[in-house]
C-alpha atoms as a PDB file:
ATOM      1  CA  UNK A   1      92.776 116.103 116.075  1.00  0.00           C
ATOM      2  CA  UNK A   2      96.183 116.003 117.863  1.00  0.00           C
ATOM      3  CA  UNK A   3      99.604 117.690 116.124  1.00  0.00           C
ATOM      4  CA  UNK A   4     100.947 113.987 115.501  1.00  0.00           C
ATOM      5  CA  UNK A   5      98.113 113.144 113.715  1.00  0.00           C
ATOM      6  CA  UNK A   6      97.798 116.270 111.352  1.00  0.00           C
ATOM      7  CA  UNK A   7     101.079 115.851 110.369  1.00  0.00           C
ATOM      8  CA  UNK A   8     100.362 112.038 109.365  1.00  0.00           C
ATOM      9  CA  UNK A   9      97.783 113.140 107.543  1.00  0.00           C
ATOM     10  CA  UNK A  10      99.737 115.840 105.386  1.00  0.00           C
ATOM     11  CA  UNK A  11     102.260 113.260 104.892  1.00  0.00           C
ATOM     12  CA  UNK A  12      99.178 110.089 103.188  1.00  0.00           C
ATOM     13  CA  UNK A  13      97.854 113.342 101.133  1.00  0.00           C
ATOM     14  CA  UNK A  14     101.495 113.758 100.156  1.00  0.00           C
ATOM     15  CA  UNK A  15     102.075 110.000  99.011  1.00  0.00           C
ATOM     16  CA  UNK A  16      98.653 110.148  97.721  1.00  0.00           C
ATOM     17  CA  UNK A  17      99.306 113.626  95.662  1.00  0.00           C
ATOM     18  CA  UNK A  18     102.923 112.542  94.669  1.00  0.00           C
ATOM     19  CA  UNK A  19     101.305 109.537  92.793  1.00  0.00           C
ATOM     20  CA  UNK A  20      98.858 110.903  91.427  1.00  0.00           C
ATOM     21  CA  UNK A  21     100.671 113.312  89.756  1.00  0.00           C
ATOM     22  CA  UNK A  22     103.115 110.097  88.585  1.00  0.00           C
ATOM     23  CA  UNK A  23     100.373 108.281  87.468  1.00  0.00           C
ATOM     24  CA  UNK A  24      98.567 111.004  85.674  1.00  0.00           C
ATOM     25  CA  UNK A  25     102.167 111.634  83.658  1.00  0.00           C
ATOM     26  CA  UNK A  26     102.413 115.418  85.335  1.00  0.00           C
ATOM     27  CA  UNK A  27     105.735 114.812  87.156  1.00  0.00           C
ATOM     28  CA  UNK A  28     108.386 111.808  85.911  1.00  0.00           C
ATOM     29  CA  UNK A  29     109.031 109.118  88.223  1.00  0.00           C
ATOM     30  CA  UNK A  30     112.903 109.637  87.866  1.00  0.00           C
ATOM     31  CA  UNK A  31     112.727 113.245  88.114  1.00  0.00           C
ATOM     32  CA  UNK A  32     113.623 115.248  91.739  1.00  0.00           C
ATOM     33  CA  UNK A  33     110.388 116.230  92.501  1.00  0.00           C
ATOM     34  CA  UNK A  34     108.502 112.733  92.908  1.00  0.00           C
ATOM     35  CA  UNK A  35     112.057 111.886  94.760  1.00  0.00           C
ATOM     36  CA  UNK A  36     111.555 115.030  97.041  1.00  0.00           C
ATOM     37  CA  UNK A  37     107.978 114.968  97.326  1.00  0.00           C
ATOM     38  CA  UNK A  38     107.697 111.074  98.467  1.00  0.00           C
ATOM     39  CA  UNK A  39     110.973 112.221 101.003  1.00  0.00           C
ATOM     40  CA  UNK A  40     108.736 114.752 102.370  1.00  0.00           C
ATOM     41  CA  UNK A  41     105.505 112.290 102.621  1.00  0.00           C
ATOM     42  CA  UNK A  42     108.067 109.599 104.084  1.00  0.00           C
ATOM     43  CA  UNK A  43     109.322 112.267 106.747  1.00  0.00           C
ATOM     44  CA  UNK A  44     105.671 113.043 107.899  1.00  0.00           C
ATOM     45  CA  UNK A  45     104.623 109.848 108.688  1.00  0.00           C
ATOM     46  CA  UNK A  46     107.650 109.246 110.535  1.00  0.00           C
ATOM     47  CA  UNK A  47     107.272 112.124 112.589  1.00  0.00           C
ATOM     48  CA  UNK A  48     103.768 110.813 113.525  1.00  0.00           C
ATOM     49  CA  UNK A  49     104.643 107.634 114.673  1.00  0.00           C
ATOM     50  CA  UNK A  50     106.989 109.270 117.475  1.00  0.00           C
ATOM     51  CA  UNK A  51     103.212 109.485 119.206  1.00  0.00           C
ATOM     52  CA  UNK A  52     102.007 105.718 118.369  1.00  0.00           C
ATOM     53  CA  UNK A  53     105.220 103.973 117.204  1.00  0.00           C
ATOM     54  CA  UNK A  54     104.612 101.004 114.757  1.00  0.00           C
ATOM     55  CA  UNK A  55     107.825  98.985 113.831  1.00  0.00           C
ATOM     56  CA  UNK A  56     106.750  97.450 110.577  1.00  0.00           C
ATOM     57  CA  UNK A  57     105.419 101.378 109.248  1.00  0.00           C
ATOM     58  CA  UNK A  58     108.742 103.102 110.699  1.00  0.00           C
ATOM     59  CA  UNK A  59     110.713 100.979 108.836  1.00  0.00           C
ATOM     60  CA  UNK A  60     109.018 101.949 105.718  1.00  0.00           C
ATOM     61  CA  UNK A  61     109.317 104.888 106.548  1.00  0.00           C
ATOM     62  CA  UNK A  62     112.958 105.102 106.849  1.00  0.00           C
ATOM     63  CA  UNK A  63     113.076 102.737 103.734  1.00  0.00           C
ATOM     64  CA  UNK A  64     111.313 105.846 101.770  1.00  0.00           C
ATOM     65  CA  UNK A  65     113.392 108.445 102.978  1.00  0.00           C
ATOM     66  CA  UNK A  66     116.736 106.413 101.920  1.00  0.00           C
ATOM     67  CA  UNK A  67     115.376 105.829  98.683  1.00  0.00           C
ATOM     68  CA  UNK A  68     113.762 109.290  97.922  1.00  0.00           C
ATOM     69  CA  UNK A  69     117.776 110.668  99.312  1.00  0.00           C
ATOM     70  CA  UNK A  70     119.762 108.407  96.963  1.00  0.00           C
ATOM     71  CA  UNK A  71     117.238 109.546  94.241  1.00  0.00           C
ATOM     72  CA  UNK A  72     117.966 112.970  95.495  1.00  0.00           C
ATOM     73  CA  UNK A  73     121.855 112.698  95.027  1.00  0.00           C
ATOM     74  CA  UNK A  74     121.191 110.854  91.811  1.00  0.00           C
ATOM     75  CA  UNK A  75     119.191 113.938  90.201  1.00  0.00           C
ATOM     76  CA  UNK A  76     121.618 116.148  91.817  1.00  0.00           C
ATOM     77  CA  UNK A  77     125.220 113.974  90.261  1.00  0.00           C
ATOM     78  CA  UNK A  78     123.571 113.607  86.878  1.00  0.00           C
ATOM     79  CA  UNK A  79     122.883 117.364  86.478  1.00  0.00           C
ATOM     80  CA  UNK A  80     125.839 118.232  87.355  1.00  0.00           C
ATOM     81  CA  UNK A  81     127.770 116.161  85.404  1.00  0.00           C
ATOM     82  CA  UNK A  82     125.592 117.840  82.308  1.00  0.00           C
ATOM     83  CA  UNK A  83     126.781 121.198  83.759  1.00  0.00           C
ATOM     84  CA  UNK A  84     123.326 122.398  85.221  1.00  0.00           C
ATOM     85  CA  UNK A  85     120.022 121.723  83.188  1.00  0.00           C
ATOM     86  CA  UNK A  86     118.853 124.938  81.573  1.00  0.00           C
ATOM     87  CA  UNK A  87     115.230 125.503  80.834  1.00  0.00           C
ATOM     88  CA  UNK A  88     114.581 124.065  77.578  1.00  0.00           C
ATOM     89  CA  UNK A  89     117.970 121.755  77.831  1.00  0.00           C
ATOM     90  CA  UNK A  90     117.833 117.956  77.365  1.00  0.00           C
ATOM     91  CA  UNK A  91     118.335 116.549  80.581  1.00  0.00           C
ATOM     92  CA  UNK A  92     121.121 114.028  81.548  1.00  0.00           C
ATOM     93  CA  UNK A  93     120.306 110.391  81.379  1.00  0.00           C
ATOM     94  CA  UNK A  94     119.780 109.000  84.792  1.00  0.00           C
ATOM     95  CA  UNK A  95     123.025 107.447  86.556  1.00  0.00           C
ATOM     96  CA  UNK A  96     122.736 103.374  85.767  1.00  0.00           C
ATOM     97  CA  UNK A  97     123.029 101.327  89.331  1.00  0.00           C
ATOM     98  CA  UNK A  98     124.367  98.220  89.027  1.00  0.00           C
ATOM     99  CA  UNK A  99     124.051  96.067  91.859  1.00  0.00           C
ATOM    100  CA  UNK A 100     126.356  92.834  91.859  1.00  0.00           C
END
């Protein structure tokens, strides 16, 4: 197995993992880690199409990783307009986006 493929391969077992764990209720589909975890999964496929470049999957892919950032940054703005989440804390409610 070549490096480009490994590294395709971590990234499906990290889409696959990532939505498992969504599905099975053990990580919250607004929270930073399924953001972070599908940005990771996103990344790794990317990287492996630099060896056998598909349009149609790199654009996914680059869909994904915009996504999973903007998620990111919305985790990141709503915490810290709460002033940090502290273990045990209620977290802020997720940043509305209106689109017009």
């Amino acid at each position: 197995m070549d490096f480009y493929t490994a590294i395709g391969l971590a990234g499906f077992l990290a889409y696959l993992i990532s939505y498992t764990l969504l599905q099975t209720g053990a990580i919250d589909g607004n929270g930073a880690v399924y953001a972070m975890s599908n940005l990771a999964a996103a990344s790794l496929v990317f990287v492996s199409l630099l060896d056998a470049f598909n349009l149609a999957s790199a654009l996914i892919q680059v869909s994904w990783i915009l996504v999973s950032l903007f998620g990111i940054w919305r985790h990141v703005v709503a915490s810290l307009s709460d002033g940090g989440t502290q273990p045990g804390a209620q977290q802020a409610e997720p940043i509305p986006v209106r689109i017009e």
